[in-house]
N, C-alpha and C. Protein backbone atom coordinates (compact mmCIF):
# COMPACT_ATOMS: atom_id res chain seq x y z
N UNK A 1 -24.63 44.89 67.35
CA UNK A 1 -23.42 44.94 66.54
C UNK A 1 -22.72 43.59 66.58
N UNK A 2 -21.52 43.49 65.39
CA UNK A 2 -21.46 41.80 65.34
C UNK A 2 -19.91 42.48 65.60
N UNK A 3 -19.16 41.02 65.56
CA UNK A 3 -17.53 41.42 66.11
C UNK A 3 -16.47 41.88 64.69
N UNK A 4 -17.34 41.84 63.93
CA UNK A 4 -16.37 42.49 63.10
C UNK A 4 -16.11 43.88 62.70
N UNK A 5 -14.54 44.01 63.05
CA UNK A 5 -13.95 45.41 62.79
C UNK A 5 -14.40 45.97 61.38
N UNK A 6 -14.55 47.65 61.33
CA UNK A 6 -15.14 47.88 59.94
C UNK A 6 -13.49 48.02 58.95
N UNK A 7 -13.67 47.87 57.56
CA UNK A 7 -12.82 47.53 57.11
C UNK A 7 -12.90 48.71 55.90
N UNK A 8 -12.06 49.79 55.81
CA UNK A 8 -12.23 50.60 54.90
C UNK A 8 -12.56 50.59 53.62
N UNK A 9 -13.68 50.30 52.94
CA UNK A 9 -13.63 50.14 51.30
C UNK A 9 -14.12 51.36 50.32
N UNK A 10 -14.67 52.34 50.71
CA UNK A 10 -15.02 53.32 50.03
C UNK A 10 -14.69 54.86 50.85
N UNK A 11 -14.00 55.71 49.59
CA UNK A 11 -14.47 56.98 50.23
C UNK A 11 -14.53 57.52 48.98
N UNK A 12 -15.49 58.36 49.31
CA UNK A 12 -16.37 59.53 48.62
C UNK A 12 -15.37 61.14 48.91
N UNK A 13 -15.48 61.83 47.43
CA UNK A 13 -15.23 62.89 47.90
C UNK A 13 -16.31 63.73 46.60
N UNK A 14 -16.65 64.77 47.46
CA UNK A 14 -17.32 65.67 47.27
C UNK A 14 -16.42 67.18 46.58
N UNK A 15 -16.91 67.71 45.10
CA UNK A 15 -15.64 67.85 44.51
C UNK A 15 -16.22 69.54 44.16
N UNK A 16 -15.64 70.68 44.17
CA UNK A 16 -16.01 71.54 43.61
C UNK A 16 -15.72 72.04 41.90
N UNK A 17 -14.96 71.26 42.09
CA UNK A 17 -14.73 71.35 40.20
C UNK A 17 -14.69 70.03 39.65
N UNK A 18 -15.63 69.45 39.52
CA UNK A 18 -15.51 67.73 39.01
C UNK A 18 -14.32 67.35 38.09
N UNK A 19 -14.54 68.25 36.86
CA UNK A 19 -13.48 67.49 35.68
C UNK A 19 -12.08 68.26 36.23
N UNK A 20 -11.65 69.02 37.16
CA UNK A 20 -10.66 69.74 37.69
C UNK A 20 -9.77 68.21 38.93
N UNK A 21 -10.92 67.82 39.51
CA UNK A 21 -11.12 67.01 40.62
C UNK A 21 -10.22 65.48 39.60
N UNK A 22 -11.45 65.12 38.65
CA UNK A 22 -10.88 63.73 37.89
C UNK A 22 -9.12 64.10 37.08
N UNK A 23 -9.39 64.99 37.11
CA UNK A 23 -7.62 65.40 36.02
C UNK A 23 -6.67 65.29 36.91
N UNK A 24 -6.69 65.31 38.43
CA UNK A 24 -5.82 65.23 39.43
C UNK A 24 -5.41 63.97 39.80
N UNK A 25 -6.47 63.29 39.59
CA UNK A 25 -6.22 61.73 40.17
C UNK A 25 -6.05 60.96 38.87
N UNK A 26 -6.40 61.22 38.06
CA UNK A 26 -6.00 60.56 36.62
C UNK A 26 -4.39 60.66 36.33
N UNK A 27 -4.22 62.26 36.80
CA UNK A 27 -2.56 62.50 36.59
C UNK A 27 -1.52 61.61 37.59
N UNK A 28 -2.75 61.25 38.87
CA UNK A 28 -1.89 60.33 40.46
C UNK A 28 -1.82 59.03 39.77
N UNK A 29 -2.51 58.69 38.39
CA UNK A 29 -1.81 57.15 38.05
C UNK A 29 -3.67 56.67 37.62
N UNK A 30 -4.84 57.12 38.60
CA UNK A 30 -6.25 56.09 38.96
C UNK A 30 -6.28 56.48 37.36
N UNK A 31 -7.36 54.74 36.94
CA UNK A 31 -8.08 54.64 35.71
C UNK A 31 -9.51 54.97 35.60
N UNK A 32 -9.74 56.68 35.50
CA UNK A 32 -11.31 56.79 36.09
C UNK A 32 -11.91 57.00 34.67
N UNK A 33 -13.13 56.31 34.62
CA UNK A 33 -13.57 55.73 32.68
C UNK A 33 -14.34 57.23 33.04
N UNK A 34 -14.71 57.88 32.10
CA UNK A 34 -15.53 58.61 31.47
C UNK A 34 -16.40 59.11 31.98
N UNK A 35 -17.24 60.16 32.60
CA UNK A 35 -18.35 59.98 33.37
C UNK A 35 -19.44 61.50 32.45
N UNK A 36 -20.60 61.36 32.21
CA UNK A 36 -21.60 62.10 31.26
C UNK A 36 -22.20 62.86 32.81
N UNK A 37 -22.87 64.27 32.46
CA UNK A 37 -23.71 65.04 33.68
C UNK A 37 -24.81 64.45 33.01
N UNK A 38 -25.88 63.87 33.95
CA UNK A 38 -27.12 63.91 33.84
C UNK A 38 -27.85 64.74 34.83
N UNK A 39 -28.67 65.73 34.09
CA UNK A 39 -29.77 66.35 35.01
C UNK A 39 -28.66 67.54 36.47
N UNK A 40 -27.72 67.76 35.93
CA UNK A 40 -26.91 68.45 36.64
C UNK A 40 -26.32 67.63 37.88
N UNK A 41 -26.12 66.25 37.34
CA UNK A 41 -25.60 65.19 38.66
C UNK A 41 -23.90 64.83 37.90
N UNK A 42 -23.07 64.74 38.67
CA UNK A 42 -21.97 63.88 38.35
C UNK A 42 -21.40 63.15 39.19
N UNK A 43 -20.99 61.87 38.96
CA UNK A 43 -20.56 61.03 40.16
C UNK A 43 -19.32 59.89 38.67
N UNK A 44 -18.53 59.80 39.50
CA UNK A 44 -17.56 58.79 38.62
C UNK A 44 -16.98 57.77 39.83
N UNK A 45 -16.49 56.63 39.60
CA UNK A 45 -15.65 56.29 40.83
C UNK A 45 -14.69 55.19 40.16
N UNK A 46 -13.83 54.56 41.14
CA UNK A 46 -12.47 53.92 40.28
C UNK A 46 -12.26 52.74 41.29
N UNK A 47 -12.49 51.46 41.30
CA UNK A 47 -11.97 50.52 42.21
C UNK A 47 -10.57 50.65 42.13
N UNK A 48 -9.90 50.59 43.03
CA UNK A 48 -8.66 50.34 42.92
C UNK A 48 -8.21 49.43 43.73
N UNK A 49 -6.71 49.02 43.10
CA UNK A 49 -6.20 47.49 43.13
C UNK A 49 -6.29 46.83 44.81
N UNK A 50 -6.57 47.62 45.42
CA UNK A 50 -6.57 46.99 47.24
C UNK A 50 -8.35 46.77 47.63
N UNK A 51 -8.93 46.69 46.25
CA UNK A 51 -10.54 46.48 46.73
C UNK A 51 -11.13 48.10 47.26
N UNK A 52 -10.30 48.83 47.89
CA UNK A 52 -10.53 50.60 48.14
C UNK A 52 -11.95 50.91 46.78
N UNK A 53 -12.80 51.46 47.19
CA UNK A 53 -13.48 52.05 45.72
C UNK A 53 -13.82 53.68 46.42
N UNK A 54 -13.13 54.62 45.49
CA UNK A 54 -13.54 55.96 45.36
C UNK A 54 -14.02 56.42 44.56
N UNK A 55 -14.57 57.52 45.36
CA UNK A 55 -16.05 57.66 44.26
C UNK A 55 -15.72 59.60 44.52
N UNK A 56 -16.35 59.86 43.24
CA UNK A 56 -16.19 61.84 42.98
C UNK A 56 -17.71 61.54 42.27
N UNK A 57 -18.02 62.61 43.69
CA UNK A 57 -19.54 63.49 43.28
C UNK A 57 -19.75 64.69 43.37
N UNK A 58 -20.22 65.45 42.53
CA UNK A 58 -20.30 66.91 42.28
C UNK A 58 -21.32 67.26 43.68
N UNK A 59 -21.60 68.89 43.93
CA UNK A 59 -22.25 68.91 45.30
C UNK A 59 -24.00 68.38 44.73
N UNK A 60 -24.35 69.13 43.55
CA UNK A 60 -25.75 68.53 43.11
C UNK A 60 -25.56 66.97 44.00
N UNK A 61 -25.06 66.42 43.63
CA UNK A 61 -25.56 64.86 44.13
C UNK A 61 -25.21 65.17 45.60
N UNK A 62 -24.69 65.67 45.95
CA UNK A 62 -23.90 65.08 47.25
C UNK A 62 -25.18 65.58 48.33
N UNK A 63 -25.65 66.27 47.88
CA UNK A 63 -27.30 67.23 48.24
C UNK A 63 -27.69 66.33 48.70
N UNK A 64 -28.13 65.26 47.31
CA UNK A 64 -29.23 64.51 47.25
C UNK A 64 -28.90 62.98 48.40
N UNK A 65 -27.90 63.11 49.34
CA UNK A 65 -27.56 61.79 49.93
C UNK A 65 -27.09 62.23 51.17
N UNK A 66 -27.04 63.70 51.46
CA UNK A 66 -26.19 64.21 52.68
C UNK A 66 -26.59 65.26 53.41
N UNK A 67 -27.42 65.38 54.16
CA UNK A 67 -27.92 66.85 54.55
C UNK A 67 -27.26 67.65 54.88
N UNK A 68 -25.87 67.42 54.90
CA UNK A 68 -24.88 68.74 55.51
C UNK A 68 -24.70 69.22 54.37
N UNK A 69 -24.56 68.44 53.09
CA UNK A 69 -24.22 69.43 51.75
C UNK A 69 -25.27 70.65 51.74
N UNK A 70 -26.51 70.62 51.86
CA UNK A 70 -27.96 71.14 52.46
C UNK A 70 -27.14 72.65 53.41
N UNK A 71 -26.27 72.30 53.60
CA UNK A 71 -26.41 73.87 54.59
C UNK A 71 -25.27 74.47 53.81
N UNK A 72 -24.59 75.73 53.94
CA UNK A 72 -24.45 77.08 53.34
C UNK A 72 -22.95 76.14 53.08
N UNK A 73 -22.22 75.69 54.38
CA UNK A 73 -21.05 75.58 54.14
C UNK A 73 -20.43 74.54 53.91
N UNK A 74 -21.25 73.37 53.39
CA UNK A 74 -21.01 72.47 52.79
C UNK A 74 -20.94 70.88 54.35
N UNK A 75 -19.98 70.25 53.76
CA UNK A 75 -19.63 69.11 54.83
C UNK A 75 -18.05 68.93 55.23
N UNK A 76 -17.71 67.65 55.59
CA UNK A 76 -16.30 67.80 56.05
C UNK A 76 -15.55 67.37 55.10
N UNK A 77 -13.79 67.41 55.31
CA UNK A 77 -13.08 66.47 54.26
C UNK A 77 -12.14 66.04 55.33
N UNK A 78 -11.03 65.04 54.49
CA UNK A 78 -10.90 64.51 55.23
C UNK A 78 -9.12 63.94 54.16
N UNK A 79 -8.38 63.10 54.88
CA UNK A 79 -6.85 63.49 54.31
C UNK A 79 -6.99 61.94 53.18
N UNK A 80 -6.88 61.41 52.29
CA UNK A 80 -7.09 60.58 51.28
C UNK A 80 -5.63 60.06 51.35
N UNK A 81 -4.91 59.05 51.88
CA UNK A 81 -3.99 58.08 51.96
C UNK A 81 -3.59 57.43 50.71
N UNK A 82 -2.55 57.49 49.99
CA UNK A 82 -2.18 56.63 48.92
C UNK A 82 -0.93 55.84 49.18
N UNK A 83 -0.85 54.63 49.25
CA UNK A 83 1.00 53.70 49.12
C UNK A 83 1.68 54.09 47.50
N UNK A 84 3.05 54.43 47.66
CA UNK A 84 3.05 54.03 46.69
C UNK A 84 4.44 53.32 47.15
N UNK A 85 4.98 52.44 45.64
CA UNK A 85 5.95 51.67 46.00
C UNK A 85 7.70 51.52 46.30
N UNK A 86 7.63 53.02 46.35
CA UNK A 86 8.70 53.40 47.08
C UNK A 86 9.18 54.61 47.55
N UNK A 87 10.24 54.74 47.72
CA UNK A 87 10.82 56.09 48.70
C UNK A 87 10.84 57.26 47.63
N UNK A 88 11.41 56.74 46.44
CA UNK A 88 11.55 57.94 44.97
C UNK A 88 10.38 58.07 44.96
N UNK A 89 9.15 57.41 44.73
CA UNK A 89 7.65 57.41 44.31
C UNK A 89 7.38 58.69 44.59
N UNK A 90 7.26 58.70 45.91
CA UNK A 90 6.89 59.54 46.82
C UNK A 90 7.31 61.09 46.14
N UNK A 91 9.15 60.98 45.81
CA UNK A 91 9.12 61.97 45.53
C UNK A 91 9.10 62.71 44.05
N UNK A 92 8.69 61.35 43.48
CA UNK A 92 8.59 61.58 41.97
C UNK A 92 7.19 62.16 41.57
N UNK A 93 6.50 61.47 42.48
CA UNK A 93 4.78 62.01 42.41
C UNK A 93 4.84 63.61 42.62
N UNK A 94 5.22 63.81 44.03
CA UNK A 94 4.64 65.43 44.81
C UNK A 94 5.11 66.03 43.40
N UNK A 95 6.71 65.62 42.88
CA UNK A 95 7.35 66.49 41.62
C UNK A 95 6.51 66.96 41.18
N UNK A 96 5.85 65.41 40.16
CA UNK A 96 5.08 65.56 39.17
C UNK A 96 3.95 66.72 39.78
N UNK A 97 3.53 66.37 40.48
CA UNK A 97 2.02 67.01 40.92
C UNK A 97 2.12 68.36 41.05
N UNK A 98 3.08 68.96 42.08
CA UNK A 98 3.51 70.80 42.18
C UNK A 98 3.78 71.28 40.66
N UNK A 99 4.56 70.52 39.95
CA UNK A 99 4.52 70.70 38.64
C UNK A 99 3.94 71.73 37.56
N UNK A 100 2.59 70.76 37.96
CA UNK A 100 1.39 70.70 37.04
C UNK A 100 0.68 71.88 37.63
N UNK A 101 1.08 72.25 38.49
CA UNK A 101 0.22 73.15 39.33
C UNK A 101 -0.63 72.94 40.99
N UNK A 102 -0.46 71.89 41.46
CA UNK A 102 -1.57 71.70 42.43
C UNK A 102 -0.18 71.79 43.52
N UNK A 103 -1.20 72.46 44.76
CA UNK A 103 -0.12 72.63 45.52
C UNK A 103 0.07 71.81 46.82
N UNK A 104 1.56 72.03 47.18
CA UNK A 104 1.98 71.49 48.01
C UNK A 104 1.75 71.58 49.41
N UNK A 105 1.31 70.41 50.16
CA UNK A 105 1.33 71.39 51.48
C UNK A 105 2.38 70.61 52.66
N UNK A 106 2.73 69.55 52.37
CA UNK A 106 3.89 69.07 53.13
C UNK A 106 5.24 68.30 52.00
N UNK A 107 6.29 68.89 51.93
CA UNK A 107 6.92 68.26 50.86
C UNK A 107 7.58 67.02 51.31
N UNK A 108 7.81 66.36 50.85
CA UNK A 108 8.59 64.76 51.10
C UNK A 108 9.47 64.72 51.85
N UNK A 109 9.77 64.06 53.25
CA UNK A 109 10.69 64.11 54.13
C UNK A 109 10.16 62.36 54.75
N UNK A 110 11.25 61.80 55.27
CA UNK A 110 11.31 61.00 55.86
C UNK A 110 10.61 61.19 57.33
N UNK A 111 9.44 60.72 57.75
CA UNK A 111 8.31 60.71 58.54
C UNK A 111 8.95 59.70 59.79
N UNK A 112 8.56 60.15 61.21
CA UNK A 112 8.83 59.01 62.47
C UNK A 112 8.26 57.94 62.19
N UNK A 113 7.52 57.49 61.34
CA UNK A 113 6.78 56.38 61.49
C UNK A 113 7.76 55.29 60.80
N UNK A 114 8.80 55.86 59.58
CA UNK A 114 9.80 55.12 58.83
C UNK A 114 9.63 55.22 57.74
N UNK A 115 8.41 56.05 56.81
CA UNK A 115 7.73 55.55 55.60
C UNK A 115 8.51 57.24 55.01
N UNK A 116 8.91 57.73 54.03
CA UNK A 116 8.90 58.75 53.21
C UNK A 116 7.37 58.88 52.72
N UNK A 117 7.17 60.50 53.60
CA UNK A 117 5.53 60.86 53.14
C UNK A 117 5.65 62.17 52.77
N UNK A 118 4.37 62.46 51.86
CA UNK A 118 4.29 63.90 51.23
C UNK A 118 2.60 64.11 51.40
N UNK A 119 2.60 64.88 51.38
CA UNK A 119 0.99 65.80 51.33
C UNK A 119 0.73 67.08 50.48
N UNK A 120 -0.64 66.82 49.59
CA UNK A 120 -0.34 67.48 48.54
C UNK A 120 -1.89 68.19 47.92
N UNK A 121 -2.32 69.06 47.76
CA UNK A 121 -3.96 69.15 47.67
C UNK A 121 -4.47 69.16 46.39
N UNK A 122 -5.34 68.66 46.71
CA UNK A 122 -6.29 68.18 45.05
C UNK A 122 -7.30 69.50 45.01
N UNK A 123 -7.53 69.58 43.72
CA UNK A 123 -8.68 70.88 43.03
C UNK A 123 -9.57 71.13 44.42
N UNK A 124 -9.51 70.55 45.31
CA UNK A 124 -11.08 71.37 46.16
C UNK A 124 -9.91 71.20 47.57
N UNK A 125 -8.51 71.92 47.42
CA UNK A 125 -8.32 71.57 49.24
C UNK A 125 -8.55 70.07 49.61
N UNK A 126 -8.56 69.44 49.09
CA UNK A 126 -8.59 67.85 50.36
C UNK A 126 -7.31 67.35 50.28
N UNK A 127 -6.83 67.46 51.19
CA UNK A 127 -5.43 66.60 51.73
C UNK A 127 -5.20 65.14 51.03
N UNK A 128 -4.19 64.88 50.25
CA UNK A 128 -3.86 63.85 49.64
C UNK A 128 -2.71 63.33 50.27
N UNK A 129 -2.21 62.18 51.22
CA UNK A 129 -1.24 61.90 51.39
C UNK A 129 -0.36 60.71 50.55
N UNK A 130 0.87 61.23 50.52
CA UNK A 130 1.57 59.71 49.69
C UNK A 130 2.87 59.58 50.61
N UNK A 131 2.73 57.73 50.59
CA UNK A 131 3.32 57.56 51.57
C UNK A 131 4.23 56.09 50.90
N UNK A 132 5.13 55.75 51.09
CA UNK A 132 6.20 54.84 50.89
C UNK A 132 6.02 53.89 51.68
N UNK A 133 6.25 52.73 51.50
CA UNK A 133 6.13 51.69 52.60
C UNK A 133 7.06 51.83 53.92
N UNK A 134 6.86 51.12 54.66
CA UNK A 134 7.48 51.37 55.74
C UNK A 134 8.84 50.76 56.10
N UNK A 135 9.95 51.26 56.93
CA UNK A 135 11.31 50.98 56.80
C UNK A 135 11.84 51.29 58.88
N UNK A 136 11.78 49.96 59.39
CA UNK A 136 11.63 49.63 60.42
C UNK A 136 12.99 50.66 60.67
N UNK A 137 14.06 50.61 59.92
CA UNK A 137 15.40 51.46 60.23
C UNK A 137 15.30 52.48 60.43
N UNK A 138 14.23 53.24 59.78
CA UNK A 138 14.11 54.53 59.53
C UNK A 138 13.40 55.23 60.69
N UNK A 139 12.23 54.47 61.45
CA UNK A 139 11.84 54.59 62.31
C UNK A 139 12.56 55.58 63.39
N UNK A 140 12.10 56.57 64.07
CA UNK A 140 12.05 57.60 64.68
C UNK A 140 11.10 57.81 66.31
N UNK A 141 12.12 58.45 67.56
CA UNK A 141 10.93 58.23 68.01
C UNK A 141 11.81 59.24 69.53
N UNK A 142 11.00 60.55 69.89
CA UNK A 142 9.67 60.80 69.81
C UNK A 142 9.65 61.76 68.56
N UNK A 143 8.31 61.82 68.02
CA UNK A 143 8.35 62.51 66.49
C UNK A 143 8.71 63.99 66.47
N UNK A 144 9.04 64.47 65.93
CA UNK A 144 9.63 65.88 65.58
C UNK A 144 8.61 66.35 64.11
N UNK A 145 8.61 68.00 64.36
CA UNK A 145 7.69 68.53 63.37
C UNK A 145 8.42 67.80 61.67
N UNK A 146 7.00 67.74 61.12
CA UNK A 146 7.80 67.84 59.64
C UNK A 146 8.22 69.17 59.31
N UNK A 147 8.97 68.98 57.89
CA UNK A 147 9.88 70.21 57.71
C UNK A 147 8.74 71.13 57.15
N UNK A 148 9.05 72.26 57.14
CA UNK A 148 7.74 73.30 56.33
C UNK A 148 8.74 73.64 54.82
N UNK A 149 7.31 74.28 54.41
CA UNK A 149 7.24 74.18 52.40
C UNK A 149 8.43 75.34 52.43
């Protein structure tokens, strides 16, 4: 192994309703172009502006690259981190998003860390967090539960 730290650039999510999956993150702001099924495969993905590239693959593919998709109950997920650029963001997004229908699972409260964060689930259950930059004032400490829905 060499000394360099790994540096996050891709995550994959594995989607049970693909065009359910892209309408969620299209509505979070991402520019995801168009994507055709071939042969019962779908995969789309979206660089976004921090070099990050995410990628949505239906389970057909996810088969074909993952042997845990291979067993009954699929594989893991995992919580998907977004900045956005401010404290309203935060709560203008979850708005938008409960809105539309997708539900909430932590609503917007000012977090120990200093940042205004929300958590919010996309078409298949995977934890979406949105989070505000950070505000050294705001800072908190030792942390206390967030508030419930």
């Amino acid at each position: 192994m060499n000394d360099a730290a790994p540096v996050l650039s891709q995550m994959n999510i594995v989607t049970k309703d693909f065009d359910a999956t892209l309408s969620f993150y299209r509505l979070l702001g991402l520019k995801i172009p168009p994507t055709p099924e071939r042969d019962g495969i779908r995969h789309a993905e979206v660089t976004l502006s921090n070099g990050l590239t995410l990628e949505f693959d239906n389970h057909a593919l996810a088969r074909t690259y993952n042997a845990a998709w291979r067993r009954v109950q699929g594989s893991s997920r995992a919580v998907i981190g977004f900045s956005l650029p401010t404290r309203e963001a935060v709560d203008r997004y979850y708005d938008e998003l409960t809105a539309a229908g997708y539900e909430g699972r932590q609503a917007p409260y000012d977090a120990f860390w200093g940042a205004r964060y929300a958590i919010i689930a996309d078409p298949d259950g995977n934890d979406v967090g949105l989070m505000s930059p950070l505000d050294e004032s705001r800072r908190t400490w030792p942390p206390t539960e967030s508030p419930q829905l």
